[in-house]
N, C-alpha and C. Protein backbone atom coordinates (compact mmCIF):
# COMPACT_ATOMS: atom_id res chain seq x y z
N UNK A 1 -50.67 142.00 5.30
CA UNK A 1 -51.91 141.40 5.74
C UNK A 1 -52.96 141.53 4.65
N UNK A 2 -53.52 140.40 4.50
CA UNK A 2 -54.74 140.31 3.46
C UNK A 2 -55.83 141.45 3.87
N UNK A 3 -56.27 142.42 3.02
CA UNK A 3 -56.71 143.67 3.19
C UNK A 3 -57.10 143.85 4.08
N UNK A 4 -56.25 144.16 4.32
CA UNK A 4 -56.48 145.09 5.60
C UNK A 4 -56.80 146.19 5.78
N UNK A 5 -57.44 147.02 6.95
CA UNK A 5 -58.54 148.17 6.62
C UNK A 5 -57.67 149.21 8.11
N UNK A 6 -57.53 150.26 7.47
CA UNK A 6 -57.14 150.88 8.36
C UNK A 6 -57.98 151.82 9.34
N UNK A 7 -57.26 151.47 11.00
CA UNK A 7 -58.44 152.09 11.35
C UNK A 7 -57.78 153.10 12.63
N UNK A 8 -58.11 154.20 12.73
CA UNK A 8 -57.58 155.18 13.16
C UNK A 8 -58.09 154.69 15.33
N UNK A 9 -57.93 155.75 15.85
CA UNK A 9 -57.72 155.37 17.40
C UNK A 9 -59.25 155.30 18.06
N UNK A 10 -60.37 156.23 17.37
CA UNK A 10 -61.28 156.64 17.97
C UNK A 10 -62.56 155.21 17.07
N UNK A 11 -61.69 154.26 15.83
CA UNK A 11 -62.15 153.33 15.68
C UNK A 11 -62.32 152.21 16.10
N UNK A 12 -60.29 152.35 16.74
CA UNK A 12 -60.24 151.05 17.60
C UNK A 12 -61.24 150.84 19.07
N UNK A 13 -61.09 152.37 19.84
CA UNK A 13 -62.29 152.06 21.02
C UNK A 13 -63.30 151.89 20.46
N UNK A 14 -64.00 152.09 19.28
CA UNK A 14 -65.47 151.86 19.15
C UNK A 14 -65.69 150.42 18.79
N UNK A 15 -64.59 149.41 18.37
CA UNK A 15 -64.45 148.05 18.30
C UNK A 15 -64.13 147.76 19.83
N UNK A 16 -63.52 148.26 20.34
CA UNK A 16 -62.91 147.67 21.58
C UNK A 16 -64.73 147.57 22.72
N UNK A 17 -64.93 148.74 22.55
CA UNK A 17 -66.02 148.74 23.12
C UNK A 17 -66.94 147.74 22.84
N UNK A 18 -67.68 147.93 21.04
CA UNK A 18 -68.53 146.42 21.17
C UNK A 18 -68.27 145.25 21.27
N UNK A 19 -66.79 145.05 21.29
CA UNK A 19 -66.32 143.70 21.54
C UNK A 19 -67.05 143.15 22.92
N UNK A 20 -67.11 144.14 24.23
CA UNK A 20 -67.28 144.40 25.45
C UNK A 20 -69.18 143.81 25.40
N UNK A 21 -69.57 144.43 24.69
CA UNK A 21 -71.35 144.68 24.56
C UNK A 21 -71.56 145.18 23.52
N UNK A 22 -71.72 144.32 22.20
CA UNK A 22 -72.07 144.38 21.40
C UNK A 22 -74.27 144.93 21.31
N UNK A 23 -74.49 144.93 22.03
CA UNK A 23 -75.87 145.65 22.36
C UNK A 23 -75.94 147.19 22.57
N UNK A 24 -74.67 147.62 22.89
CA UNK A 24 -74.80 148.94 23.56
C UNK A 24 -75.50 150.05 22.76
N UNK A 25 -75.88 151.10 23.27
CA UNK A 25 -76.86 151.72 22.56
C UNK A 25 -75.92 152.64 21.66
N UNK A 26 -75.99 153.56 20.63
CA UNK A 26 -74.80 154.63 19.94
C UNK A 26 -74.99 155.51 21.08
N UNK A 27 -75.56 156.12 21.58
CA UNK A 27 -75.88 157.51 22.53
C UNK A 27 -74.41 156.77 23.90
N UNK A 28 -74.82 155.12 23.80
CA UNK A 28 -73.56 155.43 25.26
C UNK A 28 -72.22 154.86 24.42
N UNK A 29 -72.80 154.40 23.51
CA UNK A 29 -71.20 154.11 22.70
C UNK A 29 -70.38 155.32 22.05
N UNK A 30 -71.31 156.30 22.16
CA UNK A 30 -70.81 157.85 21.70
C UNK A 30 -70.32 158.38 22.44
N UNK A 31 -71.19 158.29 24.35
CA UNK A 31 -70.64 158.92 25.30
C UNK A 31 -68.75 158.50 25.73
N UNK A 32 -69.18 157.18 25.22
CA UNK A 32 -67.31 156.49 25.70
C UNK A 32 -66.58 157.04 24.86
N UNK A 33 -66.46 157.14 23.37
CA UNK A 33 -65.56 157.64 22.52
C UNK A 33 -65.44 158.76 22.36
N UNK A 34 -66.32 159.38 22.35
CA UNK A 34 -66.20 161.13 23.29
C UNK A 34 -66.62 161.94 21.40
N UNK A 35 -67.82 161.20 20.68
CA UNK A 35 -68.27 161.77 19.85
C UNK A 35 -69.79 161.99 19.76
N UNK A 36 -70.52 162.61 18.77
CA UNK A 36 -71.66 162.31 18.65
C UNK A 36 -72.20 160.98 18.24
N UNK A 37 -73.89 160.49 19.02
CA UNK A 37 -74.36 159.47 18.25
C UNK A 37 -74.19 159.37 16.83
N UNK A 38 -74.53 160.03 16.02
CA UNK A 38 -74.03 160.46 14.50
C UNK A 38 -73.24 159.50 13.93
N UNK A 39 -72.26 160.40 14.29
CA UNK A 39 -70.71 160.13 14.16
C UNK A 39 -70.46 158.53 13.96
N UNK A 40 -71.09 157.81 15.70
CA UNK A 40 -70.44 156.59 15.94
C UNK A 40 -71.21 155.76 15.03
N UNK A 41 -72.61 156.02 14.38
CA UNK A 41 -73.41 155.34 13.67
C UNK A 41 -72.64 154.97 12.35
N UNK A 42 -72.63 156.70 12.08
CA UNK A 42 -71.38 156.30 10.18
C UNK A 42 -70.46 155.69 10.50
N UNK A 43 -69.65 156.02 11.62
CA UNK A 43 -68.35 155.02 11.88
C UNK A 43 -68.73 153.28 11.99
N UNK A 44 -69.71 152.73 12.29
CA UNK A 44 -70.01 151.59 13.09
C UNK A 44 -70.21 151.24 11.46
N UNK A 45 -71.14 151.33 10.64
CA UNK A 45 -71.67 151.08 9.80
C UNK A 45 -70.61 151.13 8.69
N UNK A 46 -69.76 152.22 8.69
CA UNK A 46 -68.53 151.85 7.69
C UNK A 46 -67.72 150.50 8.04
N UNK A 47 -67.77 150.29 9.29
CA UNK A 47 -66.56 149.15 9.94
C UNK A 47 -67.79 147.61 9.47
N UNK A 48 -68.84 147.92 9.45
CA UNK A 48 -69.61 146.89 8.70
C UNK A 48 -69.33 146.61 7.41
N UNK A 49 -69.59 147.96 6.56
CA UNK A 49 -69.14 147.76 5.20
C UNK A 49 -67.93 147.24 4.71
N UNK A 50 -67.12 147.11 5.05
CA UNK A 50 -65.87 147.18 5.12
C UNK A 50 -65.01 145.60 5.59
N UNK A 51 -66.02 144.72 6.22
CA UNK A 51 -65.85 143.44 6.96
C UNK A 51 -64.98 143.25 8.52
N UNK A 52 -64.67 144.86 8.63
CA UNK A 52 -64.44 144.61 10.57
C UNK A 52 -65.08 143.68 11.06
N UNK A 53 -66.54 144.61 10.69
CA UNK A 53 -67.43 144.04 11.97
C UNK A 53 -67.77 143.19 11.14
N UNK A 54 -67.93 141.71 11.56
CA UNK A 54 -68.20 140.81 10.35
C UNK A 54 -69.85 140.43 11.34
N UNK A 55 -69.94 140.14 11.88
CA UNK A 55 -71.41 139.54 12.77
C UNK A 55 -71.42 140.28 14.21
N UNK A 56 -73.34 139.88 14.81
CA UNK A 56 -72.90 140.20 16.24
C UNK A 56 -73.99 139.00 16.50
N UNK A 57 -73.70 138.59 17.62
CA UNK A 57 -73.96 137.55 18.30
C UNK A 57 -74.68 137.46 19.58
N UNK A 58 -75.11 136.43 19.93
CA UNK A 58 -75.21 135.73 21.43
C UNK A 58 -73.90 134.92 21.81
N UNK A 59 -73.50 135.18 22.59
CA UNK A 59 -72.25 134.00 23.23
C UNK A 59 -73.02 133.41 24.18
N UNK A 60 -73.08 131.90 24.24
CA UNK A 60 -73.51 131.04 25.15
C UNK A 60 -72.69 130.51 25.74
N UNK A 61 -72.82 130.04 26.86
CA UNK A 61 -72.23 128.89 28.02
C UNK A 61 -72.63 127.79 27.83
N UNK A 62 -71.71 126.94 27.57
CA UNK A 62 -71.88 125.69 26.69
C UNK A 62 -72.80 124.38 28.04
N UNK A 63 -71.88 124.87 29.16
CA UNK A 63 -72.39 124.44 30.17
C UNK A 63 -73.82 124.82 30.88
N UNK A 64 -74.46 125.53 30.46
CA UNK A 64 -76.22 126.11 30.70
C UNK A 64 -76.75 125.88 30.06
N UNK A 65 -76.01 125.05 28.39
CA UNK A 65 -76.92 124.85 27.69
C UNK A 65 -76.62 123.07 27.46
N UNK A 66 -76.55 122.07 28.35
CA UNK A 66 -75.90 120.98 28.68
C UNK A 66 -74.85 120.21 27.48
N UNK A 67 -74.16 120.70 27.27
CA UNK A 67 -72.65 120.84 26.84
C UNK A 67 -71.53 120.95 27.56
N UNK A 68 -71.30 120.10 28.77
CA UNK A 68 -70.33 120.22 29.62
C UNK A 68 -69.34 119.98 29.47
N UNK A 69 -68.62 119.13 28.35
CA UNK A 69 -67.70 118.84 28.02
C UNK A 69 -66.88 119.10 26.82
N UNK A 70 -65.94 120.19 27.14
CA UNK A 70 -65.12 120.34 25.74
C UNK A 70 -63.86 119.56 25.50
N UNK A 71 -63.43 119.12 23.86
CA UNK A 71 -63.03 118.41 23.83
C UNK A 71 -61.59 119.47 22.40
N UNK A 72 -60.53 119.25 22.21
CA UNK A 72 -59.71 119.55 21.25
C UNK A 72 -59.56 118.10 20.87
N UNK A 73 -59.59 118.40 19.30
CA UNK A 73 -59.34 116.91 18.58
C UNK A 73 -58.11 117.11 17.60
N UNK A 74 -57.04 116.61 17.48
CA UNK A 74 -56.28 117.19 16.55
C UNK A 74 -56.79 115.77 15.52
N UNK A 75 -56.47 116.71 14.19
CA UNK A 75 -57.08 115.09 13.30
C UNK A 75 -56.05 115.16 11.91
N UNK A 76 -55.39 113.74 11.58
CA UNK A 76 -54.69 113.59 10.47
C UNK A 76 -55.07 112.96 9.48
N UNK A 77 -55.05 113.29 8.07
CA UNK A 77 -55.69 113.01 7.09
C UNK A 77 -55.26 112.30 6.13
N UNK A 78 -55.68 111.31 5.51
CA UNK A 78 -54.88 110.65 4.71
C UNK A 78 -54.42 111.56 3.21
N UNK A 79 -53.34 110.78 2.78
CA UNK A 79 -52.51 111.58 1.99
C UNK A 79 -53.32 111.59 0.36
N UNK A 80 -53.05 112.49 -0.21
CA UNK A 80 -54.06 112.66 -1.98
C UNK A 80 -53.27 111.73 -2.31
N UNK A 81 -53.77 110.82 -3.19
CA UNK A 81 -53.37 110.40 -4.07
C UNK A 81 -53.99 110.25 -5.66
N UNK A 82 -53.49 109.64 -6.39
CA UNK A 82 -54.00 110.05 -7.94
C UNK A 82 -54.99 108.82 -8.01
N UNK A 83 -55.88 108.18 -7.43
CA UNK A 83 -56.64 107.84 -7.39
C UNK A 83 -58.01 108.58 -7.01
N UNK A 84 -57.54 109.26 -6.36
CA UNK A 84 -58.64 110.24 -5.62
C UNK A 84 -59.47 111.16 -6.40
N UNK A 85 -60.60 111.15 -6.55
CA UNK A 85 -61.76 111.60 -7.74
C UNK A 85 -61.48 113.52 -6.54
N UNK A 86 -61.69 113.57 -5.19
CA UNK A 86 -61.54 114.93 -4.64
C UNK A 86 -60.45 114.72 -3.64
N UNK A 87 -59.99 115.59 -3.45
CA UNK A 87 -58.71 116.20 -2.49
C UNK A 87 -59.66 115.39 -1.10
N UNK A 88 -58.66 114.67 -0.29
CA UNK A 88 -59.30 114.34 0.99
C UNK A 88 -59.77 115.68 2.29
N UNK A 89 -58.61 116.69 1.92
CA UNK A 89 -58.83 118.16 2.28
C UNK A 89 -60.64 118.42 2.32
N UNK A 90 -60.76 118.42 0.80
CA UNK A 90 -61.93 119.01 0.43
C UNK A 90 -63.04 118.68 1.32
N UNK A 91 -63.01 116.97 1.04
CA UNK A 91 -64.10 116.22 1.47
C UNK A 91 -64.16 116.82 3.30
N UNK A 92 -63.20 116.30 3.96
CA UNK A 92 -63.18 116.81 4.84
C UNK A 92 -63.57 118.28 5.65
N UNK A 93 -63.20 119.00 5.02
CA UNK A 93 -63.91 120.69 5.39
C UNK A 93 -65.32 120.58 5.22
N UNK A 94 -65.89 119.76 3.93
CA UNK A 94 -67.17 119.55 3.39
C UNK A 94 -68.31 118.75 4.73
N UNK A 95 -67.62 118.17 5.26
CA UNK A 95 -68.15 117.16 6.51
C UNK A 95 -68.17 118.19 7.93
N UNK A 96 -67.26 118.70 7.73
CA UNK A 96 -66.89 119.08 8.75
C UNK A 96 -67.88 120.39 9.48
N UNK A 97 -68.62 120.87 8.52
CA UNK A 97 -69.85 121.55 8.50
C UNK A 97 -71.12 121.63 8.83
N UNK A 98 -70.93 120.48 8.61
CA UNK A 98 -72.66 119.52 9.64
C UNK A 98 -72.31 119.21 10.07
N UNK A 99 -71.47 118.55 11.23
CA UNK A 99 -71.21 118.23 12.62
C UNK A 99 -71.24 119.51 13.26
N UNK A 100 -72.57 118.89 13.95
CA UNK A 100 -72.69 120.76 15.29
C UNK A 100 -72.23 120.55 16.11
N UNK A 101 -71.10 119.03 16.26
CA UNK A 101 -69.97 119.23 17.84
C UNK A 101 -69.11 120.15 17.92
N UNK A 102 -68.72 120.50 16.02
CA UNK A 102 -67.95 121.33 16.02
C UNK A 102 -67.99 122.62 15.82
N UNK A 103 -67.39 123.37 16.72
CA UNK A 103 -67.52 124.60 16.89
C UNK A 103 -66.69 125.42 16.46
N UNK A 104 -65.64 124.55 16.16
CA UNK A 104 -64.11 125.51 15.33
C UNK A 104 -63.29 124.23 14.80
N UNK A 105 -63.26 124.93 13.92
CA UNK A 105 -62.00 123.94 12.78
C UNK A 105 -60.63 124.92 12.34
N UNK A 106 -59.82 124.59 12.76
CA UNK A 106 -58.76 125.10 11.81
C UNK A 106 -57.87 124.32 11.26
N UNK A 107 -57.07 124.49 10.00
CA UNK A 107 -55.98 124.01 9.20
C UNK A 107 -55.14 124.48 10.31
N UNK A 108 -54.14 123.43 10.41
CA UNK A 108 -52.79 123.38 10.97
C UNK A 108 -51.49 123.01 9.93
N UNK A 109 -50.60 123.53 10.61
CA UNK A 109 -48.68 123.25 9.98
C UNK A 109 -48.64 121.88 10.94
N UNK A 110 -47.78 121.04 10.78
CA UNK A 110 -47.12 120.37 11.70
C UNK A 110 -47.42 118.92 11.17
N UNK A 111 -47.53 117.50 11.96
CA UNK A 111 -47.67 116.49 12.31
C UNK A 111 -49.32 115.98 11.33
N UNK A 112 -50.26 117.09 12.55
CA UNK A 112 -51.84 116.92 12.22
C UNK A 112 -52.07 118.04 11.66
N UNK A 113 -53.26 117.87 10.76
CA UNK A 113 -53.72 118.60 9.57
C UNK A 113 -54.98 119.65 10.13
N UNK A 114 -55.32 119.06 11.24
CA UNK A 114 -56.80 120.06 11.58
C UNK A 114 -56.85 119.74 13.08
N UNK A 115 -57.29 121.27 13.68
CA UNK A 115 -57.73 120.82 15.11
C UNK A 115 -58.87 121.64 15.12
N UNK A 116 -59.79 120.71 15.93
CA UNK A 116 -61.60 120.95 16.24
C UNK A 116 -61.62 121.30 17.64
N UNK A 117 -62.33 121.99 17.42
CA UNK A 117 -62.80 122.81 19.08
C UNK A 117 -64.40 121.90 19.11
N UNK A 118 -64.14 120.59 19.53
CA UNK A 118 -65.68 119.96 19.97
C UNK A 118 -66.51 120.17 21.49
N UNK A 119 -67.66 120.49 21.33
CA UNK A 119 -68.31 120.42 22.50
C UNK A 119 -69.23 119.84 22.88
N UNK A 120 -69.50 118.80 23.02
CA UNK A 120 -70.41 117.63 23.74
C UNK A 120 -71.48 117.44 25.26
N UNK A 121 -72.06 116.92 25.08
CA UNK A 121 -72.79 116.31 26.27
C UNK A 121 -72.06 116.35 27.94
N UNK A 122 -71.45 115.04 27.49
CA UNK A 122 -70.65 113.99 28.18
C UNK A 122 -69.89 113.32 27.40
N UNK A 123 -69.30 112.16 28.15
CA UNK A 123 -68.37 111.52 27.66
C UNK A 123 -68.68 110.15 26.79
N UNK A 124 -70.14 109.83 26.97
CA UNK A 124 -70.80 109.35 26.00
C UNK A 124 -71.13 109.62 24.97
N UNK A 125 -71.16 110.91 24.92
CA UNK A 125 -71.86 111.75 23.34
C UNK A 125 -70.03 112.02 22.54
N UNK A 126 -69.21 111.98 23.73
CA UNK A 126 -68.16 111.83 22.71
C UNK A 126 -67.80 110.81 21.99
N UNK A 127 -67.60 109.83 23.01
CA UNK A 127 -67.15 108.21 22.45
C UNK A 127 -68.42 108.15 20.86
N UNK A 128 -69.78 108.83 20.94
CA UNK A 128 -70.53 108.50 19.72
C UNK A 128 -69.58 109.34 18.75
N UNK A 129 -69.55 110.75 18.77
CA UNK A 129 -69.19 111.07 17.76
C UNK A 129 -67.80 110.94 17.27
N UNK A 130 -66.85 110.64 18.41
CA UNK A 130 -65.29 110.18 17.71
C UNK A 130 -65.86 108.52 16.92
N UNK A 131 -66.71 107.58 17.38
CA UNK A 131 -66.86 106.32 16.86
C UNK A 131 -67.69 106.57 15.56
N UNK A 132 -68.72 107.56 16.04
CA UNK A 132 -69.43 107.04 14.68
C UNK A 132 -69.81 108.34 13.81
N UNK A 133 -68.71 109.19 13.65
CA UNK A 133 -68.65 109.94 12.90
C UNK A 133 -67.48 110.81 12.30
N UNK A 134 -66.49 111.11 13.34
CA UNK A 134 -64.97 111.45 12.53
C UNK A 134 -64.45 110.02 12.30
N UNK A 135 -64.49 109.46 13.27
CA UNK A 135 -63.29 108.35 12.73
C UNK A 135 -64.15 107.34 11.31
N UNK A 136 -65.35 107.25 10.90
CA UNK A 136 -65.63 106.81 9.92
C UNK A 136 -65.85 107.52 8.76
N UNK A 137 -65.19 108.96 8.55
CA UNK A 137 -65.44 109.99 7.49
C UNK A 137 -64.02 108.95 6.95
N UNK A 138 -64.15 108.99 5.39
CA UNK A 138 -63.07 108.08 4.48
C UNK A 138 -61.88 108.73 4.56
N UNK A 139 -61.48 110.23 5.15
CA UNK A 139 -61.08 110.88 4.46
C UNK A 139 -59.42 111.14 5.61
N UNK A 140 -60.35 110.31 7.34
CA UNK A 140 -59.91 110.70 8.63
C UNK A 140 -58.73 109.39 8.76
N UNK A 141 -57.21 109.81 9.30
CA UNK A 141 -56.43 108.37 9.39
C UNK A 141 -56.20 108.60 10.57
N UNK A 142 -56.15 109.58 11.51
CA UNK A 142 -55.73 109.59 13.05
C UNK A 142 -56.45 110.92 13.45
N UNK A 143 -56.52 110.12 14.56
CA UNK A 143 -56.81 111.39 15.96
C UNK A 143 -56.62 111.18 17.21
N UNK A 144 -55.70 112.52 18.26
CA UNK A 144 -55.74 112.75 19.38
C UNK A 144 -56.49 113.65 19.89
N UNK A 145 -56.72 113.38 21.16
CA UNK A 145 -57.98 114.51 22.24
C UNK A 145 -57.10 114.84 23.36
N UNK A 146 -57.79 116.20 23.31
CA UNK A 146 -57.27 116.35 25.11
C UNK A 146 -58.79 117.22 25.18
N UNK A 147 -58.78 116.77 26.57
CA UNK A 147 -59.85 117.52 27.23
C UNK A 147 -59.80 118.74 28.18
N UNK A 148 -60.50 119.59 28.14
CA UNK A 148 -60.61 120.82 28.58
C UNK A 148 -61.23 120.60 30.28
N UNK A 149 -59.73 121.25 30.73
CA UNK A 149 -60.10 120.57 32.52
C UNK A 149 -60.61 121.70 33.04
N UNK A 150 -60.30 123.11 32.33
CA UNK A 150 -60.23 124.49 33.24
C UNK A 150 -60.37 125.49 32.33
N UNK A 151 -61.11 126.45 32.15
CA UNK A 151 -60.86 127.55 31.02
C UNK A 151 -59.69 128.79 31.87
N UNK A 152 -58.82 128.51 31.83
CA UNK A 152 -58.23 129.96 32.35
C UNK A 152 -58.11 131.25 31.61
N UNK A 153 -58.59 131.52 30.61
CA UNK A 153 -58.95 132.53 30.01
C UNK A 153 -59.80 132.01 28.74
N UNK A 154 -61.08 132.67 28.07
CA UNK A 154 -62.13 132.55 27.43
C UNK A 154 -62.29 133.56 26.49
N UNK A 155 -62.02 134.34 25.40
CA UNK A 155 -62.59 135.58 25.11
C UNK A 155 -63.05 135.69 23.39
N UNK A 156 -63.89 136.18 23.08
CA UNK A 156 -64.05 136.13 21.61
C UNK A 156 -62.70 137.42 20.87
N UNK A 157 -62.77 138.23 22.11
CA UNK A 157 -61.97 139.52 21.15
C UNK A 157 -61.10 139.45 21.02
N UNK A 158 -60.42 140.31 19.94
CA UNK A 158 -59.44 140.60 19.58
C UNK A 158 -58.78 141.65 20.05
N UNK A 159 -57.34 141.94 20.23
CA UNK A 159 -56.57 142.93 20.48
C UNK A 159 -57.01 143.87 19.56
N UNK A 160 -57.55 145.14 19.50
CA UNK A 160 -57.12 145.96 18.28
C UNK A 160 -56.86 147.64 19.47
């Protein structure tokens, strides 16, 4: 694994924990791991240094904040060719940055080259942005959607 940082048992609950509530105070994040405030401070702050802890956040409800509709886009890209002044790759990741529908991009193996975690309005604010903004990037040759009927599980964390 690309450096990876080793982290002993009384590290993993202190991740496991702010995964939970990232607000929590050290005095009760100390009381759970069964150390001093101290302690969990140098520990917390090394797992910063270090890129564990990479951010902490607000998580919103996409739906309270009128975003009711999530959308997966898988998207296929046209192929480089030696005409091409930049990698269609490039351009694409490059775009893909200012669109605030999107909320997650990843590179894929398979068929399609990228799938987007979009989150929209309605079904109007989608039809805009599949019409007038992925599907007219130079770079885009196909896309499928499926829509998000049900979240049966939701979570930012990670196993550790």
């Amino acid at each position: 694994m690309e450096n990876q940082v080793q982290l002993d048992a009384v590290d993993r609950r202190i991740l496991r924990a702010l995964q939970l509530d990232g607000r929590i105070t050290y005095d009760a994040l100390a009381a759970q791991v069964s150390l001093s405030a101290s302690a969990v401070l140098r520990r917390v702050r090394r797992l910063e240094e270090v890129g564990v802890i990479s951010a902490y956040v607000a998580l919103l409800s996409p739906e309270r904040v009128g975003l009711g509709l999530t959308a997966y886009i898988n998207v296929r890209l046209e192929k480089q060719t030696e005409s091409h002044k930049r990698n269609p790759m490039d351009l694409f990741r490059a775009a893909v940055q200012a669109w605030p529908e999107v909320v997650e991009c990843s590179a894929l193996t398979g068929d399609m080259d990228y799938l987007l975690r979009v989150v929209v309005q309605d079904m109007a604010h989608y039809a805009r942005f599949i019409s007038e903004t992925l599907l007219k990037h130079t770079s885009v040759q196909d896309c499928k959607t499926s829509f998000v009927l049900d979240r049966v599980k939701n979570t930012t964390a990670v196993p550790v």
